[in-house]
Each structure stands twice: as C-alpha cells, then as structure tokens.
N, C-alpha and C. Protein backbone atom coordinates (compact mmCIF):
# COMPACT_ATOMS: atom_id res chain seq x y z
N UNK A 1 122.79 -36.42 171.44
CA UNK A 1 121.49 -36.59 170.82
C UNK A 1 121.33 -38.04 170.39
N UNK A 2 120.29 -38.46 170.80
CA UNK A 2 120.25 -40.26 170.37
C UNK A 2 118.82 -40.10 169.05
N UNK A 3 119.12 -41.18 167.93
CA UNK A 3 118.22 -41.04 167.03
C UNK A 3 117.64 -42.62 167.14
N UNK A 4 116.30 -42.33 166.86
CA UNK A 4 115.56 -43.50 167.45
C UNK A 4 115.21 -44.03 165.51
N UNK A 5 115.37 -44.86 165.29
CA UNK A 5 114.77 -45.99 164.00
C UNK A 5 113.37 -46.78 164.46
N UNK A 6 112.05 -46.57 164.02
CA UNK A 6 110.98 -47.51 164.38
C UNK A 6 109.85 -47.39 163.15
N UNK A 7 111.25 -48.67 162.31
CA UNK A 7 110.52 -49.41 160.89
C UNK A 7 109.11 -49.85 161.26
N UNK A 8 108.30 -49.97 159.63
CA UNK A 8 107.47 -50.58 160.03
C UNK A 8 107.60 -51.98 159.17
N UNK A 9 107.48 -52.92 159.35
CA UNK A 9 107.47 -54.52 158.53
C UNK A 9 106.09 -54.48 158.45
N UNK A 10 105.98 -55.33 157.37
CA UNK A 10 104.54 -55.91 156.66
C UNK A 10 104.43 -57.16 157.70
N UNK A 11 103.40 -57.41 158.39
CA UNK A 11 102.98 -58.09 159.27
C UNK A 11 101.86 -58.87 158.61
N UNK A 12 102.17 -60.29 158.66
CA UNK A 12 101.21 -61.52 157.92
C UNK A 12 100.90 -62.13 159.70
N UNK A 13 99.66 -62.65 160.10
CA UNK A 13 99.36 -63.41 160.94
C UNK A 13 100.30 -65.22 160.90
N UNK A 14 100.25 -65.71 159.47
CA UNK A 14 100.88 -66.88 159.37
C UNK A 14 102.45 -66.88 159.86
N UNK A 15 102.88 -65.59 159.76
CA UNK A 15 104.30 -65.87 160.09
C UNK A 15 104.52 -65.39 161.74
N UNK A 16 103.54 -65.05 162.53
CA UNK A 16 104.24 -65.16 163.78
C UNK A 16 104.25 -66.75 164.92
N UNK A 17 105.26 -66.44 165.32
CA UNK A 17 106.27 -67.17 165.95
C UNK A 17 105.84 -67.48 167.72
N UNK A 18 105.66 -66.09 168.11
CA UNK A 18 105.01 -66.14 169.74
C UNK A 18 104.32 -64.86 169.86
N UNK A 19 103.19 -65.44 171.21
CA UNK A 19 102.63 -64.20 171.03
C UNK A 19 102.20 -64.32 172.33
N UNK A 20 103.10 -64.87 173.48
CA UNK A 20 102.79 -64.81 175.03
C UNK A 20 101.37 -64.97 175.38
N UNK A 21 100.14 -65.19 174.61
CA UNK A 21 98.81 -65.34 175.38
C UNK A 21 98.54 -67.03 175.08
N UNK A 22 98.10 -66.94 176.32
CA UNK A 22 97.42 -68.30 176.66
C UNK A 22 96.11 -68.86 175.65
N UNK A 23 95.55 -69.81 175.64
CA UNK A 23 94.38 -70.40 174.81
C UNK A 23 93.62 -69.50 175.36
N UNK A 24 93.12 -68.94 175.95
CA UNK A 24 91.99 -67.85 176.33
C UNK A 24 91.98 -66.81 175.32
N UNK A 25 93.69 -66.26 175.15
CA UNK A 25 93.72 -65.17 174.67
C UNK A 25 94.48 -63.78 175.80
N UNK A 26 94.66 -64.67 176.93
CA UNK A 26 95.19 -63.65 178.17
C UNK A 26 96.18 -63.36 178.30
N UNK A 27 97.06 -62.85 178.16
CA UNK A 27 98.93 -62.69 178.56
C UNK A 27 99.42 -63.62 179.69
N UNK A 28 100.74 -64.34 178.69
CA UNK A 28 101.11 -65.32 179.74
C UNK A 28 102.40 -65.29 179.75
N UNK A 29 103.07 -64.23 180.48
CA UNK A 29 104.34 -64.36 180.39
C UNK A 29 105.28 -65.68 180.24
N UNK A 30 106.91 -65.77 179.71
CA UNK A 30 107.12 -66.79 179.53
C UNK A 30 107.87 -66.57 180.71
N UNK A 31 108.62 -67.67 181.68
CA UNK A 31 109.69 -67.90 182.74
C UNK A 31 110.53 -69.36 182.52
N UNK A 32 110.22 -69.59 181.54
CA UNK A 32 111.50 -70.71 181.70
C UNK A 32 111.49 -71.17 179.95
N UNK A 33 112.19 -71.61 179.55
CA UNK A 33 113.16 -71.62 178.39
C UNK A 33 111.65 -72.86 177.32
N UNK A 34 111.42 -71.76 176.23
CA UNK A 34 110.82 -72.71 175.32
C UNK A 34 110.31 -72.85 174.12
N UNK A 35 109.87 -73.32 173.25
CA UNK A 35 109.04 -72.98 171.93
C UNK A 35 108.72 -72.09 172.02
N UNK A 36 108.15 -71.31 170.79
CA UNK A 36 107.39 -70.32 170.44
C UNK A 36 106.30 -70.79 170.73
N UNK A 37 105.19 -69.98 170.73
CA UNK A 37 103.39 -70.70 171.03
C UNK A 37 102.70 -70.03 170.19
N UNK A 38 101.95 -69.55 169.86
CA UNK A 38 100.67 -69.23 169.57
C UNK A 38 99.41 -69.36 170.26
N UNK A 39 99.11 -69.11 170.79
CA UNK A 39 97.86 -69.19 171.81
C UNK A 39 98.03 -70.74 172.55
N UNK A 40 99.15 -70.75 173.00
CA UNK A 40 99.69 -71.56 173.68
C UNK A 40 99.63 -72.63 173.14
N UNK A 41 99.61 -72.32 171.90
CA UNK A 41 100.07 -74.02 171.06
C UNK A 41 101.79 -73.72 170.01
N UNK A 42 102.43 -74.82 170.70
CA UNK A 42 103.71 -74.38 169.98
C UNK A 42 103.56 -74.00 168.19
N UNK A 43 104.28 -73.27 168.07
CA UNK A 43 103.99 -73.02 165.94
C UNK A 43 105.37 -73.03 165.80
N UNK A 44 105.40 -73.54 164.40
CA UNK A 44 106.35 -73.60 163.52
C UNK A 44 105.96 -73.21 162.74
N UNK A 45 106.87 -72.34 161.45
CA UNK A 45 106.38 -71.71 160.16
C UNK A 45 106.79 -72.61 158.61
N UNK A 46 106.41 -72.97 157.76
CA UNK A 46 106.79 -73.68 156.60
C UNK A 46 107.12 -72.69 155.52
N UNK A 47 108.22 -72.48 155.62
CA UNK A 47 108.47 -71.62 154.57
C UNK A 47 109.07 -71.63 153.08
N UNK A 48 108.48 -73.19 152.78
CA UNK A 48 108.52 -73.58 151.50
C UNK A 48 109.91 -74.14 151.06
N UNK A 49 110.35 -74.43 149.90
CA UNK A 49 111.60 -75.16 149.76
C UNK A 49 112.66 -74.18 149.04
N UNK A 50 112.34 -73.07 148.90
CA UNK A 50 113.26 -71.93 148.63
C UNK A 50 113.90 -71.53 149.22
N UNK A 51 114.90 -70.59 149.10
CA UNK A 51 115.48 -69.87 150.51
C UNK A 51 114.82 -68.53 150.49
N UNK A 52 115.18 -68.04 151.49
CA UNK A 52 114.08 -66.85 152.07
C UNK A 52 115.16 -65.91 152.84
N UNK A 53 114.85 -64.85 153.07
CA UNK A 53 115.82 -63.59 153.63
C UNK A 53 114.61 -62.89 153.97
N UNK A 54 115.03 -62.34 155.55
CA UNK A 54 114.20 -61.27 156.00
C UNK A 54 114.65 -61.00 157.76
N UNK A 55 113.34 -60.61 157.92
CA UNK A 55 113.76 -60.38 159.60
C UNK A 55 112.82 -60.96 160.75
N UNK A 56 113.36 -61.08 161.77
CA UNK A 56 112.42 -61.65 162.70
C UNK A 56 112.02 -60.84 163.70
N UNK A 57 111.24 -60.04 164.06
CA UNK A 57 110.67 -58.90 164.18
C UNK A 57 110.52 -59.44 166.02
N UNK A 58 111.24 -59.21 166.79
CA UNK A 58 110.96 -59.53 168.52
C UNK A 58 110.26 -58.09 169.23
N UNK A 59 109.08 -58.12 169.74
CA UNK A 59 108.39 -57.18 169.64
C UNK A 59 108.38 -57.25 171.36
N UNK A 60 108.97 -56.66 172.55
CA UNK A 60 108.99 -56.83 173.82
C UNK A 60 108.26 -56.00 174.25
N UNK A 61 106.94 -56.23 175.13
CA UNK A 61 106.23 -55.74 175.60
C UNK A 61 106.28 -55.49 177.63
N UNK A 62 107.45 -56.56 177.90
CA UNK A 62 107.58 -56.75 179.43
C UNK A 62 108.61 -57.71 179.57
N UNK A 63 109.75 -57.38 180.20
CA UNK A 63 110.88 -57.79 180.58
C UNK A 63 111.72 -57.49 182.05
N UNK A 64 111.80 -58.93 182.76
CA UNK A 64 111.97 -58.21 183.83
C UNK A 64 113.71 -58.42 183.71
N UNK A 65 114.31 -57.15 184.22
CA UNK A 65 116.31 -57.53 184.24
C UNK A 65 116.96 -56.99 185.50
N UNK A 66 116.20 -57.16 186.48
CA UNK A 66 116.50 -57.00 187.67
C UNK A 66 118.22 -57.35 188.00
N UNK A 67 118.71 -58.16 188.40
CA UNK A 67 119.83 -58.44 189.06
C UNK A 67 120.43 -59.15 188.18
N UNK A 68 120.30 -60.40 187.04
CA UNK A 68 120.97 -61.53 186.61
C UNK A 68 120.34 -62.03 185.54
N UNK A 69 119.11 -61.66 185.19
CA UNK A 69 118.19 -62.09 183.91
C UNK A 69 119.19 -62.92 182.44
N UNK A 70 118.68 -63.54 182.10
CA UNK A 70 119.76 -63.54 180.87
C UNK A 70 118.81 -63.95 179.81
N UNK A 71 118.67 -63.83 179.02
CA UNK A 71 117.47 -64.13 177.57
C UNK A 71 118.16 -64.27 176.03
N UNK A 72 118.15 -65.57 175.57
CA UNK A 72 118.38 -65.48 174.19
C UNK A 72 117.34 -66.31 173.33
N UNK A 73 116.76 -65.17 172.22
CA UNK A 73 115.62 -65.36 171.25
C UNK A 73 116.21 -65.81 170.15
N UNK A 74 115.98 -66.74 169.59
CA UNK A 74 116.29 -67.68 168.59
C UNK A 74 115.67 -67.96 167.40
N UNK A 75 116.19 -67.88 166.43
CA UNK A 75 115.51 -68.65 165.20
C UNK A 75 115.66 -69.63 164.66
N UNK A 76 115.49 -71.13 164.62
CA UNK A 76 115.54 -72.03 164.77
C UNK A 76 114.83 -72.42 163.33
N UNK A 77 115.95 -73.53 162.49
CA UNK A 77 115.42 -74.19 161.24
C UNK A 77 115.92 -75.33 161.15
N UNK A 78 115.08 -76.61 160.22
CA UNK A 78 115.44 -77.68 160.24
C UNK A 78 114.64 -78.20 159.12
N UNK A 79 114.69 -78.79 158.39
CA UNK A 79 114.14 -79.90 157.65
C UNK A 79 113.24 -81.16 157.46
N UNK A 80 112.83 -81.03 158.99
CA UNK A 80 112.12 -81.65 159.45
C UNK A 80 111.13 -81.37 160.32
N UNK A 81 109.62 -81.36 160.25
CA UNK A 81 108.45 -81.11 160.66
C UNK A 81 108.48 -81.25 162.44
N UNK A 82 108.01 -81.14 162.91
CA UNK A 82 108.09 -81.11 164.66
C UNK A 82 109.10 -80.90 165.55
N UNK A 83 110.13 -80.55 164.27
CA UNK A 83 111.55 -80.27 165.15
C UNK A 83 111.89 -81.37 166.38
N UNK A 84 112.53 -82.28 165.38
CA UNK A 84 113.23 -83.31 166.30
C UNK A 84 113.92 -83.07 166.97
N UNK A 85 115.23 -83.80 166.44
CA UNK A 85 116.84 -83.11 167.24
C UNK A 85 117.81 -82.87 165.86
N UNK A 86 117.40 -82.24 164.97
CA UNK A 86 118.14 -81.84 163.53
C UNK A 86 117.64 -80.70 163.65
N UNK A 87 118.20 -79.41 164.09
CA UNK A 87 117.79 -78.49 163.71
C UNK A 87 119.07 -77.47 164.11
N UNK A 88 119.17 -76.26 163.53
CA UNK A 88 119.96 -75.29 163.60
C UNK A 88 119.70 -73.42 163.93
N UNK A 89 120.49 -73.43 164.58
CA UNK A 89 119.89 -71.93 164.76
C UNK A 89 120.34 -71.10 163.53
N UNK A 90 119.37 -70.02 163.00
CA UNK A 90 119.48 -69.21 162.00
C UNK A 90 119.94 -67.97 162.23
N UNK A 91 119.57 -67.34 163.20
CA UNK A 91 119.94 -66.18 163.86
C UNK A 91 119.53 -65.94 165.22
N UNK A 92 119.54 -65.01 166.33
CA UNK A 92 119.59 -65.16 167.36
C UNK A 92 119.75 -63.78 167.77
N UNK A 93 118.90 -63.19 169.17
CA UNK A 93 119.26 -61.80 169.80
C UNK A 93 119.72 -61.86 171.84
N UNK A 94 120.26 -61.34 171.95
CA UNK A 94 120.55 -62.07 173.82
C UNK A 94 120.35 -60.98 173.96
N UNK A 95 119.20 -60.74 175.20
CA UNK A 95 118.98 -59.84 175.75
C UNK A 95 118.92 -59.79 177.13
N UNK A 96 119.25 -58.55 178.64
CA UNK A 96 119.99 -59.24 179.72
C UNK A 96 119.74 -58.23 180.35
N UNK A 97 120.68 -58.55 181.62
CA UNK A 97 120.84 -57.58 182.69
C UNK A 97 122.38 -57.45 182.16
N UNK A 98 122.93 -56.04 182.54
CA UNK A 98 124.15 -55.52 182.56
C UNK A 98 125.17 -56.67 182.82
N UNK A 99 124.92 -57.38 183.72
CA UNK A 99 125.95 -58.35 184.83
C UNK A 99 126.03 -59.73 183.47
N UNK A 100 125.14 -60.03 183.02
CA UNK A 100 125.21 -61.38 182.08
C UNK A 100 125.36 -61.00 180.66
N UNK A 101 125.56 -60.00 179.90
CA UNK A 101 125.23 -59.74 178.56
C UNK A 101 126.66 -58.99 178.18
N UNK A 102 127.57 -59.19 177.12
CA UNK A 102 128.66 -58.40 176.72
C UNK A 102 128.53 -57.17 176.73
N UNK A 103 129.23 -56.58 177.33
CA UNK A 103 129.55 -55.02 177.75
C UNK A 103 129.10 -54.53 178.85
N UNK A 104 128.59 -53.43 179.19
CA UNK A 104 128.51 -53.04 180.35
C UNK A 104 126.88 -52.05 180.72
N UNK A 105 125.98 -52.53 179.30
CA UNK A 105 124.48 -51.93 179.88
C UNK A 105 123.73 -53.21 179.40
N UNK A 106 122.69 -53.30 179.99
CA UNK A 106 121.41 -53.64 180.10
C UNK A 106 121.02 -53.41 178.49
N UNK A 107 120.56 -55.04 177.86
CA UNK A 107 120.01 -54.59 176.83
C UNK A 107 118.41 -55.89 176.55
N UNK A 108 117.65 -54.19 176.22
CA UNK A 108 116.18 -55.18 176.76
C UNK A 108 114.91 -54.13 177.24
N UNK A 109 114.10 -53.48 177.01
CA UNK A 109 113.12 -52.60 178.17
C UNK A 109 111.85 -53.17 177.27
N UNK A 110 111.21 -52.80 178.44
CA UNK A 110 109.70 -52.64 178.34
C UNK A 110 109.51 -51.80 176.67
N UNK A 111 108.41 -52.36 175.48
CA UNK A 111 108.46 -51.24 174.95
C UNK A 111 109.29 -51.53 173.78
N UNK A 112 110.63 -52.48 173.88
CA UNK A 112 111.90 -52.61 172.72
C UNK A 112 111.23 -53.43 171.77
N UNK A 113 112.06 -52.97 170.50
CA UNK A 113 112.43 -53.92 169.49
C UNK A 113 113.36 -54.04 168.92
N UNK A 114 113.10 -55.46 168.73
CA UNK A 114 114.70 -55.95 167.99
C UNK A 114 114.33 -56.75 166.70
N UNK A 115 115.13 -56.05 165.15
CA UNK A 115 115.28 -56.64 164.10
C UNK A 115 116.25 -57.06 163.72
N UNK A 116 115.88 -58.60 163.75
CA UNK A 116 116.82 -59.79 163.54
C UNK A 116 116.60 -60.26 162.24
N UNK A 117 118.07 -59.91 161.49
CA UNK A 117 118.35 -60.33 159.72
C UNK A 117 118.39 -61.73 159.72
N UNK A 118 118.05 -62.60 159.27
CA UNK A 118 118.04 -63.99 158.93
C UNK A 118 118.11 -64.85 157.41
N UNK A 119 118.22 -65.36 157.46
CA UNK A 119 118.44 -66.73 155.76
C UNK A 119 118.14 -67.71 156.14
N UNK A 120 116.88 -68.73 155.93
CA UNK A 120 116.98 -69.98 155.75
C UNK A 120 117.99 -71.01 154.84
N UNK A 121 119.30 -70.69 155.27
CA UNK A 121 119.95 -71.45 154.78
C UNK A 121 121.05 -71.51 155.75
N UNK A 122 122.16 -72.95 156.42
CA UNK A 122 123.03 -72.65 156.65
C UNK A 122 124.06 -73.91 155.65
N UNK A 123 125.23 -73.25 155.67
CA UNK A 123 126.33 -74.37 155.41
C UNK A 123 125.65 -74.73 153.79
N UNK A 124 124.87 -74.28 152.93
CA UNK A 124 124.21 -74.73 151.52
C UNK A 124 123.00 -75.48 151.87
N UNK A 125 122.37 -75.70 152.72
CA UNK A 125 121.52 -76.56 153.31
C UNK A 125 120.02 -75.40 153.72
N UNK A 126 118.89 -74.79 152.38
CA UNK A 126 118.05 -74.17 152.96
C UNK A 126 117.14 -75.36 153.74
N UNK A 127 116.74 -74.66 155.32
CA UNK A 127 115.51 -75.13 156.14
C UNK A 127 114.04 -74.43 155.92
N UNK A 128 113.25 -75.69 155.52
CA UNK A 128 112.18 -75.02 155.04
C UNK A 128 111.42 -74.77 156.21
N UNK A 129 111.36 -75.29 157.88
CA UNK A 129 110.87 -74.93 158.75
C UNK A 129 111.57 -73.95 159.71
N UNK A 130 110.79 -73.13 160.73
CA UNK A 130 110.95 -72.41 161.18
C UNK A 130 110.43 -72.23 162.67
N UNK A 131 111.00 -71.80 163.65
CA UNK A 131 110.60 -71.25 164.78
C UNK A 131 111.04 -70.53 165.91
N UNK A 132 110.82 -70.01 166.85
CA UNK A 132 111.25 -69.34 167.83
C UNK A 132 111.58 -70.02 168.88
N UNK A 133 112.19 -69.87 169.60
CA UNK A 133 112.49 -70.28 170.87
C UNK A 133 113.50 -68.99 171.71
N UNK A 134 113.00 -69.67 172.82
CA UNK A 134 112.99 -68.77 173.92
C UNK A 134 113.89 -69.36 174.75
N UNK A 135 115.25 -68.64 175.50
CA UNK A 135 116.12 -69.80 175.95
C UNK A 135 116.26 -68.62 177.18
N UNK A 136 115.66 -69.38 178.68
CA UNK A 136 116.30 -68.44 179.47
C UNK A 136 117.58 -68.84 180.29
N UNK A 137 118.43 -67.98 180.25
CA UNK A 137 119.86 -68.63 180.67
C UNK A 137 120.29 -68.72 182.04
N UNK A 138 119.97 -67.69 182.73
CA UNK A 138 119.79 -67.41 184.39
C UNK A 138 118.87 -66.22 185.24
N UNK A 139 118.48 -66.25 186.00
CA UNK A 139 117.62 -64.79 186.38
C UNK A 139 117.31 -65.43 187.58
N UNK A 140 116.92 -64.78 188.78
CA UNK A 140 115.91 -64.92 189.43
C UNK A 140 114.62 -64.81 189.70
N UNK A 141 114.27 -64.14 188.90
CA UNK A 141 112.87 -63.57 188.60
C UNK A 141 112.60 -63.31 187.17
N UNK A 142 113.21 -64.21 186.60
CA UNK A 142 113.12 -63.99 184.83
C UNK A 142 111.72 -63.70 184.56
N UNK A 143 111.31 -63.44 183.76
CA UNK A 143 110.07 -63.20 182.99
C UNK A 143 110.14 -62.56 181.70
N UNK A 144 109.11 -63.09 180.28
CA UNK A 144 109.26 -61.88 179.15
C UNK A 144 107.91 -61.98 178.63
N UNK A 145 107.81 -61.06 178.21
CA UNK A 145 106.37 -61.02 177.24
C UNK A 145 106.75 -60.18 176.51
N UNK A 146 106.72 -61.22 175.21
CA UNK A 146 106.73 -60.84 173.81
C UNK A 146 106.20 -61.36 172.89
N UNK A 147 106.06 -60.58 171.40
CA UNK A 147 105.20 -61.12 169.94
C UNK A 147 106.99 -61.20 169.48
N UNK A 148 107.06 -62.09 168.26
CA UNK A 148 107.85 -63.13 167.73
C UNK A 148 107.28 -62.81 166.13
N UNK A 149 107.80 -62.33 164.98
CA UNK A 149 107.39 -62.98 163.98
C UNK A 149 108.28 -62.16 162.59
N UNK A 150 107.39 -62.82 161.83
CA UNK A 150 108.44 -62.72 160.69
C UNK A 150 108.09 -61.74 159.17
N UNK A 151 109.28 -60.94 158.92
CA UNK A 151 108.74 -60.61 157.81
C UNK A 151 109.68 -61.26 156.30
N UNK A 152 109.38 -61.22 155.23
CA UNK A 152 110.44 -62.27 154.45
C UNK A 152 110.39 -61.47 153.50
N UNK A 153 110.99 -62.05 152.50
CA UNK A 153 111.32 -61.95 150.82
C UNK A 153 111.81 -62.90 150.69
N UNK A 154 111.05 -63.69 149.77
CA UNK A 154 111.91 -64.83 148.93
C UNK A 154 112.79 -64.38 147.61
N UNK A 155 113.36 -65.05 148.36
CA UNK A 155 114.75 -64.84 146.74
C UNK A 155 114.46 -66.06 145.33
C-alpha cells in the first residue's frame, strides 16, 4: 500500500522563483541549464536581512526522462543583488532517469512535487537573496516545465 502526502503551502506571488511561461504568458519549457524566470524575465527574491526557514515548493508539470535526462533544481543565495559569482547553493533536488540519479528508479513524473527544506544561511553567513536555477546535467531530449517557489517563516 503506498501513502501519498499532498501539503498545501501558503502561496505568495512575490516568492515564486519560475514559472516556465514566456512574456506572452505561454508555456515554455526549459532545455538547457538556467535562472529561474518569471515570465521570462530572470527573478530573484529579497528576503530581507534575517534568516528565514521554509520550503521551496518545485511544482512539475512536464518532464521528459526518457533514456539519460539528468535535472538538478537549486536554491541559490548570495549577498549580492544580480548574482554575480558569490553565491551559494542553499538546498537542492536532482531529478532523472533511472541510469543518472542514485539508485535504481526514475525520480521525477508528470504531475510531481517536491518539498525542499531550506535556511538562508550557510557557514553563519544569512543570504538575503534568492533564486532558482535550473541545471541540466545530460539528456537527449531534456525538457521540464515547472512552477518554482517559496513558502517561509522568518525566525
């Protein structure tokens, strides 16, 4: 018997991260490794100079894991506005084909979600910025379409 968990998070518009549609508003799958967007404008989130705890809510609507796919979703913080080259990952989910991902199934469908625990803080160092990124690692036919975003509690 498998038992299914499908929380619901408080969903703010300011805190999502990606949301696969183009400036039109049309679905644009992603295929190669990158920022988060927002209507195809990259976003970052400011999440003030506190530290913060919560989750990053990866909401997969279309994933292709055909033969070799490999996908890792990222949360990405830094201290600095436009995300230079100072920045650190906060937490992180890899999602795949069987053949690229630890163990021996496929993790990823049409339909999934994944809640990712996070802290803006690493090493004593809270990052007051925030973002997603999308890292594709190998596939032949990679593709994903997904919403990205965040739910918090400040501490």
């Amino acid at each position: 018997m498998t038992t299914y968990l499908k929380e619901d998070f408080l969903y703010d518009a300011d805190l999502l991260l990606e949301d696969s549609l183009d400036s039109a508003g049309d679905s644009s799958p992603i295929v190669a490794s990158q920022a988060g967007k927002v209507l195809d404008v990259a976003k970052e989130v400011d999440l003030g100079d506190g530290l913060v705890t919560g989750n990053m809510i990866v909401d997969v609507s279309d994933i292709e894991l055909g033969t070799d796919e490999n996908y890792e979703i990222k949360l990405q913080g830094t201290n600095t506005t436009g995300f230079g080259s100072d920045f650190v990952t906060l937490s992180m989910v890899e999602l795949g084909h069987a053949d690229t991902v630890v163990g021996t199934t496929a993790v990823g469908a049409d339909g999934s979600r994944f809640v990712v625990p996070f802290r803006n803080e690493q090493d004593g160092t809270v990052m007051r910025y925030v973002r997603a990124y999308l890292l594709i690692l190998n596939g032949t036919a990679e593709t994903i379409t997904t919403k990205i975003w965040l739910s918090i509690k400040r501490n």
